[in-house]
C-alpha atoms as a PDB file:
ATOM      1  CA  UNK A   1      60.662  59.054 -16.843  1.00  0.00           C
ATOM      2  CA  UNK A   2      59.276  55.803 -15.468  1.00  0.00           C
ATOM      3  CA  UNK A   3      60.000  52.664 -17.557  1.00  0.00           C
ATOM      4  CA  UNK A   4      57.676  49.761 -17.435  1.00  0.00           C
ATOM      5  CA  UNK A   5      57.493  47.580 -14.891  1.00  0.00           C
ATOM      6  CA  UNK A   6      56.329  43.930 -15.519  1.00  0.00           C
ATOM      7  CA  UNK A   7      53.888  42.011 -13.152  1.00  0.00           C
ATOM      8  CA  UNK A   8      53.843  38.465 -13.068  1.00  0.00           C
ATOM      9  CA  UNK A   9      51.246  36.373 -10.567  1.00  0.00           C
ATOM     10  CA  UNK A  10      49.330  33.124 -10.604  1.00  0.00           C
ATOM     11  CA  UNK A  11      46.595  32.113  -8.585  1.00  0.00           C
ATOM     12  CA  UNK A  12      45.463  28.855  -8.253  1.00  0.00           C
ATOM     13  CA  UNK A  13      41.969  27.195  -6.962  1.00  0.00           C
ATOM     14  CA  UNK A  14      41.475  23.259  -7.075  1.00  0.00           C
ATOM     15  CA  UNK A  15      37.356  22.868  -8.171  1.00  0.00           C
ATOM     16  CA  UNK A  16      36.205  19.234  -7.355  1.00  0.00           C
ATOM     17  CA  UNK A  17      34.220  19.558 -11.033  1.00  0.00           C
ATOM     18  CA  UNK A  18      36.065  17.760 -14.364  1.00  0.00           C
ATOM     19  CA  UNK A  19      37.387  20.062 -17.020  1.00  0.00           C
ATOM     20  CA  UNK A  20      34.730  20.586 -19.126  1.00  0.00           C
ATOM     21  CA  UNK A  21      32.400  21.758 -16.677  1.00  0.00           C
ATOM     22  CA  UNK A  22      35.183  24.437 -15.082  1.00  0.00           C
ATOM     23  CA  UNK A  23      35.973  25.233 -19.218  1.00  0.00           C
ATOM     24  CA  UNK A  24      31.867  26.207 -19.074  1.00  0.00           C
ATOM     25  CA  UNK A  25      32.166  28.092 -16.087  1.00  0.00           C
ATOM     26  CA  UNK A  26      35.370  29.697 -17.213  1.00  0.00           C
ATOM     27  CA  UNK A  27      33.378  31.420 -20.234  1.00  0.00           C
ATOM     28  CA  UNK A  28      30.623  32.571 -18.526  1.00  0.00           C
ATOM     29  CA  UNK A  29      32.741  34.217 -15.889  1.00  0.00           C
ATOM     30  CA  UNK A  30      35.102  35.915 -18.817  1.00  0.00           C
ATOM     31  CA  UNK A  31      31.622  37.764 -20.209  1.00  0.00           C
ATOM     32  CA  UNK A  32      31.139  39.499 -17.457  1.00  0.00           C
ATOM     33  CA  UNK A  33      34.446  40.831 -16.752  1.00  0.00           C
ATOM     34  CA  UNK A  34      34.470  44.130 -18.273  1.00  0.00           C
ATOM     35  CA  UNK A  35      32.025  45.063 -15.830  1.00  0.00           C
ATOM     36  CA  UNK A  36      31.286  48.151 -14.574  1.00  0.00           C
ATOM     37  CA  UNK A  37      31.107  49.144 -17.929  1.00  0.00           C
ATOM     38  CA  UNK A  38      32.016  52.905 -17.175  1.00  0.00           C
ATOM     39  CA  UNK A  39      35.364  51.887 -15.743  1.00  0.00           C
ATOM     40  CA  UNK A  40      36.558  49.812 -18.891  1.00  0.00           C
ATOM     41  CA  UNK A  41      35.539  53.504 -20.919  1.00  0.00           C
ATOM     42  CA  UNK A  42      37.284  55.427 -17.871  1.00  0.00           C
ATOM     43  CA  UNK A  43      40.373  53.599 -18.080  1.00  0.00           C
ATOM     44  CA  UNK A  44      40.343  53.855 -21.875  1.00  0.00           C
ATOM     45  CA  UNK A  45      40.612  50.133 -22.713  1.00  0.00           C
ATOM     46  CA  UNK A  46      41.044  49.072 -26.418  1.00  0.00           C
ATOM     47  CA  UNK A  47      38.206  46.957 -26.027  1.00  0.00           C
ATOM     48  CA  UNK A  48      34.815  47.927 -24.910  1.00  0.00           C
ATOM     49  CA  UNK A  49      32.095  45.492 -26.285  1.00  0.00           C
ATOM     50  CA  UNK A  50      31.401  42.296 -26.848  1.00  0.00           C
ATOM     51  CA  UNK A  51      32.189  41.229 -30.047  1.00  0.00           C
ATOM     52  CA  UNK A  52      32.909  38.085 -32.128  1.00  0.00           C
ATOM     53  CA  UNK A  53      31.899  34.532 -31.996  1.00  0.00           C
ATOM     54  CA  UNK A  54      30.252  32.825 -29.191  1.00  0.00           C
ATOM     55  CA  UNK A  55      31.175  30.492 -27.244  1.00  0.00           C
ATOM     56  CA  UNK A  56      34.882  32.512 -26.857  1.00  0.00           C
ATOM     57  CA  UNK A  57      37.558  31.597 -29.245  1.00  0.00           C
ATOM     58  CA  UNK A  58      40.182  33.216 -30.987  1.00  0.00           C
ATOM     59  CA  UNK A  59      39.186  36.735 -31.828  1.00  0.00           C
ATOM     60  CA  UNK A  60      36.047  37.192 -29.402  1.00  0.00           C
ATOM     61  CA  UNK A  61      36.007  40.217 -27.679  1.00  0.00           C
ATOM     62  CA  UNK A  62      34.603  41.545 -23.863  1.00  0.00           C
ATOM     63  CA  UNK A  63      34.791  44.727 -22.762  1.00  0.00           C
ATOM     64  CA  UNK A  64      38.299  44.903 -21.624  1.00  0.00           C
ATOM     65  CA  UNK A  65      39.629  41.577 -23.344  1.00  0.00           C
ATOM     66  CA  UNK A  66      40.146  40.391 -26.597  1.00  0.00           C
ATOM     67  CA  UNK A  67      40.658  36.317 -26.811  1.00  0.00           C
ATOM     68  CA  UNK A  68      43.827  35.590 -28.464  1.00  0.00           C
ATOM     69  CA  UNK A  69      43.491  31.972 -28.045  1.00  0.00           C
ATOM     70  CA  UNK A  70      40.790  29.154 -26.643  1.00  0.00           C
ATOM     71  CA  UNK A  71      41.732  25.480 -26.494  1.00  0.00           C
ATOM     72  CA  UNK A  72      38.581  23.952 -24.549  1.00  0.00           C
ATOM     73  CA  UNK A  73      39.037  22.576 -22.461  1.00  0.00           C
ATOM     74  CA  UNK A  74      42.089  23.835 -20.833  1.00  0.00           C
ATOM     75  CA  UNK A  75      43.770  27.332 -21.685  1.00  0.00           C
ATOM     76  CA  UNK A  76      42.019  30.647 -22.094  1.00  0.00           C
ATOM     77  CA  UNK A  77      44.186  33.325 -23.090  1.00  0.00           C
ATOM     78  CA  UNK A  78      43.081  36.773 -23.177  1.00  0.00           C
ATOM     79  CA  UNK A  79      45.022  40.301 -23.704  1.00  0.00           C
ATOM     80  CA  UNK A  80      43.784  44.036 -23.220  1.00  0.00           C
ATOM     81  CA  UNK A  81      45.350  47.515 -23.242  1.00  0.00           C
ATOM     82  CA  UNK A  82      43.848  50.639 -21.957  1.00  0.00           C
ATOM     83  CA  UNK A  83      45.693  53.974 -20.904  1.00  0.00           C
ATOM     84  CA  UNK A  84      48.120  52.206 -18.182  1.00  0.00           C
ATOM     85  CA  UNK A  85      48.747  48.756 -19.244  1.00  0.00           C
ATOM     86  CA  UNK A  86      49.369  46.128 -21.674  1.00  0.00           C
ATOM     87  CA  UNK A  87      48.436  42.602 -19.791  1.00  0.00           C
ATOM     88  CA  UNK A  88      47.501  39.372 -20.385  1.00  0.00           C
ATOM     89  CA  UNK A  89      45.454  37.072 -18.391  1.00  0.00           C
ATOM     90  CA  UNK A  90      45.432  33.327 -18.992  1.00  0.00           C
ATOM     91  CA  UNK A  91      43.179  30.580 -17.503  1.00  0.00           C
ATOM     92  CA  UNK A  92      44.620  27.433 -17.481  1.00  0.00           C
ATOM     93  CA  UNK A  93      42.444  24.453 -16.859  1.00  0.00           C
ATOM     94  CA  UNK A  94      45.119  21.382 -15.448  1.00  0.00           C
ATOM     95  CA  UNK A  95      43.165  17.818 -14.570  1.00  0.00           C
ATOM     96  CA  UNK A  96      43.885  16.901 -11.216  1.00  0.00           C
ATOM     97  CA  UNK A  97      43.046  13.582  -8.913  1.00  0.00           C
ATOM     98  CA  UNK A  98      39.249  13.813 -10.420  1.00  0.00           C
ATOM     99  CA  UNK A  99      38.787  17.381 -10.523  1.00  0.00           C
ATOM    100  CA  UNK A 100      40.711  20.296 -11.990  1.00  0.00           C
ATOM    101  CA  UNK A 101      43.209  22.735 -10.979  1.00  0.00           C
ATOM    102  CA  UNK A 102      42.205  26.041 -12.348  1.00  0.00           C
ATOM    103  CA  UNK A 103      45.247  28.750 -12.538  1.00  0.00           C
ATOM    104  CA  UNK A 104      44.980  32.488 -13.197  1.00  0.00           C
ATOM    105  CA  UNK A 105      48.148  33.433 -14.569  1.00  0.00           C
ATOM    106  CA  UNK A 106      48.861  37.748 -15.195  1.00  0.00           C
ATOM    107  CA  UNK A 107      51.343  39.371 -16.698  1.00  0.00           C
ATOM    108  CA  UNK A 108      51.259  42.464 -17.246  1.00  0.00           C
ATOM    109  CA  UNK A 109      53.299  46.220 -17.685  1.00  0.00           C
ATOM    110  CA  UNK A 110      52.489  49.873 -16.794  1.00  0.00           C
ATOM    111  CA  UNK A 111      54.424  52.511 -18.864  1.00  0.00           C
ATOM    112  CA  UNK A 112      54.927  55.460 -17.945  1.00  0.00           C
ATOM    113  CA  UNK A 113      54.250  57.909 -14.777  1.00  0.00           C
ATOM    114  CA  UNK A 114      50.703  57.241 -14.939  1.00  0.00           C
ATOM    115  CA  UNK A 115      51.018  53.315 -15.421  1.00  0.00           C
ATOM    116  CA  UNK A 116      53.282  53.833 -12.304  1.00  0.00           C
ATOM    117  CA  UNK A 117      50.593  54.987 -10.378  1.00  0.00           C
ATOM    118  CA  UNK A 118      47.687  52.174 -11.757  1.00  0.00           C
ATOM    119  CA  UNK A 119      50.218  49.948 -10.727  1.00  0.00           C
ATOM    120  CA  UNK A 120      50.144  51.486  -6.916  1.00  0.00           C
ATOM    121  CA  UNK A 121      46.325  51.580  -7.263  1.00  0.00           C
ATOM    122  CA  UNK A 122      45.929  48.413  -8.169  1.00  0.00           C
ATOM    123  CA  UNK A 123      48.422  45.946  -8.214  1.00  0.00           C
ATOM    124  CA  UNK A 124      50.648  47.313  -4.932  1.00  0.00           C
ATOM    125  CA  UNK A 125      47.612  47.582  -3.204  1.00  0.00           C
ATOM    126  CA  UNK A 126      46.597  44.375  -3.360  1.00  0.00           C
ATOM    127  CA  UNK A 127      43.080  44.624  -5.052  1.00  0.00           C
ATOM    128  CA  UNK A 128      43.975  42.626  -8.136  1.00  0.00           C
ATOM    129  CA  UNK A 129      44.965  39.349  -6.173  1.00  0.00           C
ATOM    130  CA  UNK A 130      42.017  39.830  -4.170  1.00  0.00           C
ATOM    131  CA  UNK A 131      39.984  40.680  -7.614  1.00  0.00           C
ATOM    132  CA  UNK A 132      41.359  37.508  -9.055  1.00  0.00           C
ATOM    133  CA  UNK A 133      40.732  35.379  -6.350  1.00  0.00           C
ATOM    134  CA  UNK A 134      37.401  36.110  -6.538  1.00  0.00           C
ATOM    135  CA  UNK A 135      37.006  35.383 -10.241  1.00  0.00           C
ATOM    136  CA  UNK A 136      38.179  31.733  -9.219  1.00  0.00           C
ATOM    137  CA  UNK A 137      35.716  31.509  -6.646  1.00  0.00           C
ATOM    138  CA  UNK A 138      33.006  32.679  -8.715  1.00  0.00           C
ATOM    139  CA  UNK A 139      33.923  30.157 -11.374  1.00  0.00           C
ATOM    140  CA  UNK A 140      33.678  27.343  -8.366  1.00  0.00           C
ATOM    141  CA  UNK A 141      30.604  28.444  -7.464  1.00  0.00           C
ATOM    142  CA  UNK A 142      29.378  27.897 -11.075  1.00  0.00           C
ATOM    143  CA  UNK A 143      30.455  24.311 -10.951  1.00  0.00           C
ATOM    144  CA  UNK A 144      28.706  23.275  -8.035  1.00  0.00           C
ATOM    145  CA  UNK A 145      26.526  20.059  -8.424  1.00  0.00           C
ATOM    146  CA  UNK A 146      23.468  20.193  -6.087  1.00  0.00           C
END
């Protein structure tokens, strides 16, 4: 039997924007996370629609996600299960000489044989840095003035 194996990683993007317009950007990014929709069902995740209040707070739900907690603006803290994994991924919004320093912190396990092999697919491979990355680009796009 394979125990589980935690997963720690942070990725960081400075966005020349203040922290209320990367907070803004940071939101509308999160709702379209759970996207494609037949992969959140395939992977069996806890959470499949959007739920809850809008803008995110605590309790909200995306397919995928549920927020556990939302200080605006400058730490988003969401946490999912499916079949594989328990994670939790948490945006933290840090001012920084005029703009702001936006960090994607993970942390996650994968029980089991099968979370073993997610983990491979996934994580070993390198997909979810690269997936993450681009979540913080997207989110600088967003905050472009002009």
């Amino acid at each position: 039997m394979v125990g589980p194996r935690r997963y720690r990683d942070v990725r960081s993007m400075l966005i020349d924007a203040p922290p209320d317009a990367v907070w803004q950007a940071v939101l509308d990014q999160v709702e379209v996370l759970g996207r494609p929709a037949f992969y959140v069902r395939l992977i069996g995740c806890r959470d499949q629609r959007h739920l809850g209040p809008r803008p995110l707070t605590a309790g909200s739900v995306v397919p995928g996600f549920r927020v556990m907690a939302a200080d605006p603006p400058a730490r988003l803290v969401l946490d999912g299960v499916h079949r594989f994994s328990v994670y939790t991924l948490t945006f933290a919004l840090l001012p920084d000489d005029g703009g702001t320093r936006l960090e994607a912190h993970t942390d996650a396990t994968f029980p089991g044989v099968l979370g073993a092999v997610y983990r491979l697919l996934v994580i070993d491979s390198g997909f979810h840095k690269l997936a993450t990355r681009s979540i913080l680009t997207r989110v600088r796009r967003r905050t472009v003035v002009g």
